[in-house]
Every structure is written in C-alpha cells, then in structure tokens.
N, C-alpha and C. Protein backbone atom coordinates (compact mmCIF):
# COMPACT_ATOMS: atom_id res chain seq x y z
N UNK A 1 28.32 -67.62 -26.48
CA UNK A 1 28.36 -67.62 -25.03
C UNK A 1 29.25 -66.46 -24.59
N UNK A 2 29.15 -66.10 -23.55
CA UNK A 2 29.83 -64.60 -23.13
C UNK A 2 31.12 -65.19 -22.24
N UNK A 3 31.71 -64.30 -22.45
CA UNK A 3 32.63 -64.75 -21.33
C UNK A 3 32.72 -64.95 -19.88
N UNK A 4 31.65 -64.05 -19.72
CA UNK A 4 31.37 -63.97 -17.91
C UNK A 4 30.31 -65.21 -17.89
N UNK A 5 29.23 -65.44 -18.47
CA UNK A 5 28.49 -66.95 -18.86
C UNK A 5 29.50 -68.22 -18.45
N UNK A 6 30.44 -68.03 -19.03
CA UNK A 6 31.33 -69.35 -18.95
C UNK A 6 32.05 -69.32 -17.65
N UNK A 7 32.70 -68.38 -17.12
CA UNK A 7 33.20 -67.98 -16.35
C UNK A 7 32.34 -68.65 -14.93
N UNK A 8 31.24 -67.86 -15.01
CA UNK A 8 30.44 -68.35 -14.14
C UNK A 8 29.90 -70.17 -13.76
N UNK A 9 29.43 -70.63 -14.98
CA UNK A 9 29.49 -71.98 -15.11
C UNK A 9 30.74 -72.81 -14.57
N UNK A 10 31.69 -72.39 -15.31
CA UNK A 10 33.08 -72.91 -14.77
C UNK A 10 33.43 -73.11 -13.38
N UNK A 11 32.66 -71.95 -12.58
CA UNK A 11 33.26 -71.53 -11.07
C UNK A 11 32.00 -72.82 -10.57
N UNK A 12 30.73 -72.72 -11.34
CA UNK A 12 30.21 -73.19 -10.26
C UNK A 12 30.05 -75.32 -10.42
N UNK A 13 30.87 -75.33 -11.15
CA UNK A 13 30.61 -76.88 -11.59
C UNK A 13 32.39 -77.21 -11.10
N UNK A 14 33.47 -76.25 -11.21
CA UNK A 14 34.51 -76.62 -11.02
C UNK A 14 34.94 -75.91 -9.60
N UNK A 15 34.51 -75.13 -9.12
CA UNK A 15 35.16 -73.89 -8.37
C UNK A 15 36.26 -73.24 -8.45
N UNK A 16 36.58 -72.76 -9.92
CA UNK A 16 37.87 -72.50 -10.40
C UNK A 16 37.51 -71.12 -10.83
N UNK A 17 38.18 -70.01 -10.64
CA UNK A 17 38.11 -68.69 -11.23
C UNK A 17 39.44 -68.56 -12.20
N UNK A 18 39.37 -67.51 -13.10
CA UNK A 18 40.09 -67.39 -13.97
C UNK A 18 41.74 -66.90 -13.45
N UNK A 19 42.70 -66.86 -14.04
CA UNK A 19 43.63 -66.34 -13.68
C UNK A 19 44.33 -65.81 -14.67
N UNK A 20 44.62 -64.58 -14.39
CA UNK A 20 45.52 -63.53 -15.52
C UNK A 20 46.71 -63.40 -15.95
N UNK A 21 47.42 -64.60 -16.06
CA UNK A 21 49.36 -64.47 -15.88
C UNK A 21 50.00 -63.65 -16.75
N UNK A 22 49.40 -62.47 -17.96
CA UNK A 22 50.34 -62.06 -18.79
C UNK A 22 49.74 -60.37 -18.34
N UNK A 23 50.75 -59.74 -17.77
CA UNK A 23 50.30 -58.17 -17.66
C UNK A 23 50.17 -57.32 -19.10
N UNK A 24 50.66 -57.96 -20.49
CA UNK A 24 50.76 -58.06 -22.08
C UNK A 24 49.49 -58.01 -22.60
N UNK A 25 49.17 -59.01 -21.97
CA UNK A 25 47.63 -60.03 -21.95
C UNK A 25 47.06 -60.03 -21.08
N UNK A 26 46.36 -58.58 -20.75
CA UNK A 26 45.71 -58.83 -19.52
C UNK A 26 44.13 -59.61 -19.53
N UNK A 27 44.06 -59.89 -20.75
CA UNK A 27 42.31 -60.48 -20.81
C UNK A 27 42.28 -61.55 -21.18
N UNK A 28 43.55 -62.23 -21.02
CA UNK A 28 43.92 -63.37 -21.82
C UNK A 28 44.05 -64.61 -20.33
N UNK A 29 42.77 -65.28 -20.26
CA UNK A 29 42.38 -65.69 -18.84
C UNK A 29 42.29 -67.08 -19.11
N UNK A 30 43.88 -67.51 -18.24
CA UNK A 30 43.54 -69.17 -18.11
C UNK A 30 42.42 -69.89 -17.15
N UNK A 31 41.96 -70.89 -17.10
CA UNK A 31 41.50 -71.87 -16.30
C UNK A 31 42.26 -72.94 -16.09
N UNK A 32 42.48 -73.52 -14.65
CA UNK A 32 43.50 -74.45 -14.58
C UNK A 32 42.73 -75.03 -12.97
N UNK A 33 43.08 -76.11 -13.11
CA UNK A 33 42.62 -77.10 -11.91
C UNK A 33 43.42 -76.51 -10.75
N UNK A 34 42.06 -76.76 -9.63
CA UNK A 34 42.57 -76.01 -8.60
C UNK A 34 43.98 -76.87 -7.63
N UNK A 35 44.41 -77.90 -7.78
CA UNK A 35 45.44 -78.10 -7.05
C UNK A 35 46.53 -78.49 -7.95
N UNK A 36 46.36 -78.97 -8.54
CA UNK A 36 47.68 -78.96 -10.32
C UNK A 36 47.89 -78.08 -10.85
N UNK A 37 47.05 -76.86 -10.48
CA UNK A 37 47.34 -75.79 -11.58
C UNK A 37 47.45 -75.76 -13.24
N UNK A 38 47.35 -77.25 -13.35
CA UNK A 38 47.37 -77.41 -14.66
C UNK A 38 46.09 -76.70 -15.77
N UNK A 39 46.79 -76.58 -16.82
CA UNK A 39 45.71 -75.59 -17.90
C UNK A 39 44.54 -76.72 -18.31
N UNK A 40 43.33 -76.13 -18.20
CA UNK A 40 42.10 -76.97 -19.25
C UNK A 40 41.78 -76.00 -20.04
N UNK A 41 41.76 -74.12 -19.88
CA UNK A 41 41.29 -73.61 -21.25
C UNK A 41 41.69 -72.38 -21.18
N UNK A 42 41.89 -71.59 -22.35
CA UNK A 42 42.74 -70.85 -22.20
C UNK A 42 41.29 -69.63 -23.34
N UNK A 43 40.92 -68.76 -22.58
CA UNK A 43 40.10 -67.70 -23.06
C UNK A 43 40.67 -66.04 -23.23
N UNK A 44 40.12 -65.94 -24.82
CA UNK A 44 40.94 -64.93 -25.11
C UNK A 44 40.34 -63.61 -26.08
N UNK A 45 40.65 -62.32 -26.36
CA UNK A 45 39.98 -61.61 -26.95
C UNK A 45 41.14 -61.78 -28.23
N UNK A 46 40.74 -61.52 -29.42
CA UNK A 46 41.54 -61.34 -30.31
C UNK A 46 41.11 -61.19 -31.94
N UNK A 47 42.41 -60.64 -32.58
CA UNK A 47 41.79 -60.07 -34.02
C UNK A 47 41.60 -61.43 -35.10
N UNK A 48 40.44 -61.27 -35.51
CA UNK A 48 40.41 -62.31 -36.16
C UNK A 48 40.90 -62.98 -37.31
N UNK A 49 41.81 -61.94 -38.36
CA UNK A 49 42.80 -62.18 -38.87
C UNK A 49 43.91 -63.21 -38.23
N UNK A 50 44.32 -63.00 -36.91
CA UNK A 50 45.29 -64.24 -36.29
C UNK A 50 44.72 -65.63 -36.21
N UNK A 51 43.33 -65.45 -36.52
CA UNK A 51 42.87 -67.67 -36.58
C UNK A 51 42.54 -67.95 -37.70
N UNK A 52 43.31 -66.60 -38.97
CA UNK A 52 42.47 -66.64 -40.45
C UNK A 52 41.16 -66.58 -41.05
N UNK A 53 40.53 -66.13 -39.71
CA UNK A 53 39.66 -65.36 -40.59
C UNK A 53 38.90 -63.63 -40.87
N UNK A 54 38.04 -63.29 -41.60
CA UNK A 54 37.63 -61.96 -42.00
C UNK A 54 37.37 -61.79 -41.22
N UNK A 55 37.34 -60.09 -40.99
CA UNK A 55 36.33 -59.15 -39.91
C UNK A 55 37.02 -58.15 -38.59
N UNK A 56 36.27 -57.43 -38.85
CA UNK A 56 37.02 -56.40 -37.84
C UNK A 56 36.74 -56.28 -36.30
N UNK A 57 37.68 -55.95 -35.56
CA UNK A 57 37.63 -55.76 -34.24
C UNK A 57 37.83 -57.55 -33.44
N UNK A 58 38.08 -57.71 -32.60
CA UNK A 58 38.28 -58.89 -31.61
C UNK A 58 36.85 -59.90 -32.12
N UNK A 59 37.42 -60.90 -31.46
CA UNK A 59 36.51 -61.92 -31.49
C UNK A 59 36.88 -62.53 -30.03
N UNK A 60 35.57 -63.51 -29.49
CA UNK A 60 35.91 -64.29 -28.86
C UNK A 60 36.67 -65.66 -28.19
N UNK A 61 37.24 -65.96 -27.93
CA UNK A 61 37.83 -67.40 -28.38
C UNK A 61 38.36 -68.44 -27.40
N UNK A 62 37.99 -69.34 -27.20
CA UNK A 62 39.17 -70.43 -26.27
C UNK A 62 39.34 -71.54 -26.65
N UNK A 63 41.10 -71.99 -26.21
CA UNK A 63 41.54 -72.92 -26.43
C UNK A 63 41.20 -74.15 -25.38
N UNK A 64 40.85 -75.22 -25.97
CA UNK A 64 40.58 -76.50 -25.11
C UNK A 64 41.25 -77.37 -25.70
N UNK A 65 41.47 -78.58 -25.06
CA UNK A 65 42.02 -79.71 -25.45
C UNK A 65 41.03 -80.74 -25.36
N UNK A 66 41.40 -81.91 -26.71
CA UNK A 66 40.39 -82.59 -27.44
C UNK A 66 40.80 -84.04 -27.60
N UNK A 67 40.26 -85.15 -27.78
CA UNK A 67 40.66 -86.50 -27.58
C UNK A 67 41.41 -85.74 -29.24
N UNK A 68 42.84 -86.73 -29.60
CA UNK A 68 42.88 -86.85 -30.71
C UNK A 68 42.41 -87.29 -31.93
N UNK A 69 41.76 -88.32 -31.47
CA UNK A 69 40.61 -89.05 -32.30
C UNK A 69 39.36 -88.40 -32.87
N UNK A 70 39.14 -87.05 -32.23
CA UNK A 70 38.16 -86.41 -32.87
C UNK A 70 38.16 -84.44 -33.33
N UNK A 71 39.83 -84.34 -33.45
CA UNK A 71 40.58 -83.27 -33.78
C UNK A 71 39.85 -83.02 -35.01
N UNK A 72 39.37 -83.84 -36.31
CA UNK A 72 38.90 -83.80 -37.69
C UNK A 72 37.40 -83.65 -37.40
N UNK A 73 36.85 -83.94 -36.85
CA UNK A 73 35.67 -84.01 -37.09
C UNK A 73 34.57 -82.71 -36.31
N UNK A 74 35.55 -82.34 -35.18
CA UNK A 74 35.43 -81.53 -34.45
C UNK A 74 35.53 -79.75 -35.11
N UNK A 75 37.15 -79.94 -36.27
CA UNK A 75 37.19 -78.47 -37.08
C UNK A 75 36.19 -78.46 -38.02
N UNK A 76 35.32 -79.43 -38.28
CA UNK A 76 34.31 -79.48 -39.33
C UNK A 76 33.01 -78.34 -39.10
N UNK A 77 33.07 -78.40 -37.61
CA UNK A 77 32.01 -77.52 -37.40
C UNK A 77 32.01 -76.37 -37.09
N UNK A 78 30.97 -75.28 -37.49
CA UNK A 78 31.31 -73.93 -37.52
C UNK A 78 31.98 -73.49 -36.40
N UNK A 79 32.97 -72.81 -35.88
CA UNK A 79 33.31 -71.93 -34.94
C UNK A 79 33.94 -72.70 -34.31
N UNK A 80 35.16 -73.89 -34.64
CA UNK A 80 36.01 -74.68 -34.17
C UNK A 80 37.02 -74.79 -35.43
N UNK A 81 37.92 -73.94 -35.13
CA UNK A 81 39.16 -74.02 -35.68
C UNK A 81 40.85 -74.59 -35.21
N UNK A 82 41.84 -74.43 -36.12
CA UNK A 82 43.10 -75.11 -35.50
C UNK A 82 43.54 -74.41 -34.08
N UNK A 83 43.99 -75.14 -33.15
CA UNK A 83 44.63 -74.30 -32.13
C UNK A 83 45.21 -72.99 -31.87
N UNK A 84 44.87 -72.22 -31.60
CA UNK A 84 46.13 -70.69 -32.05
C UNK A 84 47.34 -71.12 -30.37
N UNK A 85 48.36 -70.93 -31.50
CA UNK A 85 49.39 -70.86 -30.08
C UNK A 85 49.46 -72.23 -29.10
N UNK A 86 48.88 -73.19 -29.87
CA UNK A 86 49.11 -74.39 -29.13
C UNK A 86 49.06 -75.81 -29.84
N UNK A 87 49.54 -76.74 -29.45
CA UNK A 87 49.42 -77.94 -30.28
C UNK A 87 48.32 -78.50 -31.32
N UNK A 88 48.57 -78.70 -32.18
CA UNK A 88 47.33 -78.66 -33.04
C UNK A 88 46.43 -80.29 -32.84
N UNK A 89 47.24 -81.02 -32.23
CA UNK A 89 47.20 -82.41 -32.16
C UNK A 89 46.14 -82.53 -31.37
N UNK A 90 46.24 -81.68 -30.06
CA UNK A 90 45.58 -82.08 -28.67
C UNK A 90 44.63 -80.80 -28.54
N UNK A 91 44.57 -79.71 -29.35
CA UNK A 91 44.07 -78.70 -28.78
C UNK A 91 43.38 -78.11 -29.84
N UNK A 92 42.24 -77.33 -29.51
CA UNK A 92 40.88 -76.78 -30.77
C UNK A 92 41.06 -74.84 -30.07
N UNK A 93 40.22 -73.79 -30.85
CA UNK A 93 40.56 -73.15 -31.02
C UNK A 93 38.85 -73.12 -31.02
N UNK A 94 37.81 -72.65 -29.80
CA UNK A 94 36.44 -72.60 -30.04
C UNK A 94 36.15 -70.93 -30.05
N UNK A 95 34.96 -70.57 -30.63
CA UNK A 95 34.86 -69.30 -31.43
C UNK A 95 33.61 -69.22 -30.35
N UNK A 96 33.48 -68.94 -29.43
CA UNK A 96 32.36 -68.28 -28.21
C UNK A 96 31.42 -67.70 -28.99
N UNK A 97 31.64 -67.45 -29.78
CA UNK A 97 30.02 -66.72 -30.37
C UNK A 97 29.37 -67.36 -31.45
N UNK A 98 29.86 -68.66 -32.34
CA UNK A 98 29.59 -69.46 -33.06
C UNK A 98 29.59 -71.06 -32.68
N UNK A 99 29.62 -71.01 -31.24
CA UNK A 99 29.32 -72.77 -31.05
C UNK A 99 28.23 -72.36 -29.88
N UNK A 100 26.81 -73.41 -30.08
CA UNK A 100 26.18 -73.27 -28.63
C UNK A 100 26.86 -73.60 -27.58
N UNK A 101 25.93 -72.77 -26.70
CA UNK A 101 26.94 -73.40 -24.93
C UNK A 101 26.62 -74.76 -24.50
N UNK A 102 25.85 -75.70 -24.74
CA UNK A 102 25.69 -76.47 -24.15
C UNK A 102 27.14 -77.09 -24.82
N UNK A 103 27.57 -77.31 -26.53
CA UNK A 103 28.58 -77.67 -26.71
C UNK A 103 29.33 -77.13 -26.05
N UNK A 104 29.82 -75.44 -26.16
CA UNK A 104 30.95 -75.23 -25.41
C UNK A 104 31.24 -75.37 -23.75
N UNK A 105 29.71 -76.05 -23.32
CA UNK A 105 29.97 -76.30 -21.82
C UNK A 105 30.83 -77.87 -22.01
N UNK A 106 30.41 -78.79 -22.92
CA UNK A 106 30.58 -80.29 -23.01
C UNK A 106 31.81 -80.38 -23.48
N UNK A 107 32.44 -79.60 -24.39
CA UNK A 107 33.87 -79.70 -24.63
C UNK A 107 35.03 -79.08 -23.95
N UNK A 108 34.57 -77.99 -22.97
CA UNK A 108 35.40 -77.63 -21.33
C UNK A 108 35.34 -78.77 -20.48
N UNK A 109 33.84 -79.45 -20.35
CA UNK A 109 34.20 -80.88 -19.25
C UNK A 109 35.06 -81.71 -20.13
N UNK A 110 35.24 -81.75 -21.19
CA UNK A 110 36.00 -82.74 -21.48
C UNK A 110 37.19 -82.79 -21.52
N UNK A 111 38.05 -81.64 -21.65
CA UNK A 111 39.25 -81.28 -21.25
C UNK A 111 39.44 -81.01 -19.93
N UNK A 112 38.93 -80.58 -19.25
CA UNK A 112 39.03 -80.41 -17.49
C UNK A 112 39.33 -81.98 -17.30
N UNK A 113 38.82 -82.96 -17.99
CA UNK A 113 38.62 -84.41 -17.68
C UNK A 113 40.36 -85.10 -18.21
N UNK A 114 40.21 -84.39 -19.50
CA UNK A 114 41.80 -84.77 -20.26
C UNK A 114 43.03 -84.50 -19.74
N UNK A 115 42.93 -82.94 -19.07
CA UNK A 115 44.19 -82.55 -18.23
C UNK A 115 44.16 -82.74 -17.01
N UNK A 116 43.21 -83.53 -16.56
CA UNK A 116 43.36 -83.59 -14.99
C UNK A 116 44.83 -84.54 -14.85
C-alpha cells in the first residue's frame, strides 16, 4: 500500500491528516485522533537493517497498536514485525509493501478503536 493510499483512506473514514512533529524526521508522519490527539499510527520511511532485516535503501513501515492477545500470531505473518521504537506488548511494526491493504486498512481501524 503506498503511503498517500493510506493517507487518503485514513482522511476519508477518519478525517484525520497526518502530522509531522520531528523537523529530524520530517517523513516520519503520525496519525492521531482528532480531539485527543492521541497516536493510532505512526508511518515511516526507513533502512531496513533497523527492523533486522536485508536490503538496501528505505522501506515502508507503520507502527499500530494491537490487542495483546494477538501480538504472536499477528508477527507470524509476512510483513508484521516487533515494534521499532515502541512497546513491543501493545504495538506491531507493519511493512506497507508486504501486507494487503484491506489488512493494513483492518488493523489501523483497530487501533484507532484501541487508542481512542
């Protein structure tokens, strides 16, 4: 899934646009509920050596949060790894170019749902 794909979906099921808080990180684009401000996913470019695995140049990636109950069963499948940079308990690490979108649309509602 692309990033502007999701982006778009996001705005139009949540009405939430991305927001840029690290001038470090400028592509490094949270989503957060529009009156809590609170985080549901955190989308990011990065080398893929930092989530352990092979290959050159950036990859796609965002962090969501996940019932705990299905943290194991969830890294089982391709392009869902441990959290980078966040709790490993509550939070997955999805690979945008190795999970379909309908999953990666179903596991954003489900954290939009978790952090509300």
């Amino acid at each position: 899934m692309k990033r502007e794909n999701l982006f778009a979906a996001v705005y139009e099921k949540y009405q939430v646009e991305p927001d840029y808080p690290w001038q470090k990180l400028s592509d490094y684009a949270v989503l957060r509920h529009r009156f809590k401000r609170k985080w549901f996913a955190l989308i990011y470019r990065i080398e893929p050596q930092k989530l352990g695995l092979d290959g050159e140049g950036l990859v796609e990636a965002m962090n969501i949060k996940v019932p705990p109950a299905t943290i194991g069963s969830l890294r089982m499948m391709p392009g869902v790894l441990p959290a980078y940079h966040m709790n490993k308990e509550h939070w997955v690490t999805v690979l945008l170019d190795k999970v379909p979108e309908e999953e990666i649309l179903g596991l954003l509602d489900e954290s939009f749902q978790l952090t509300r």
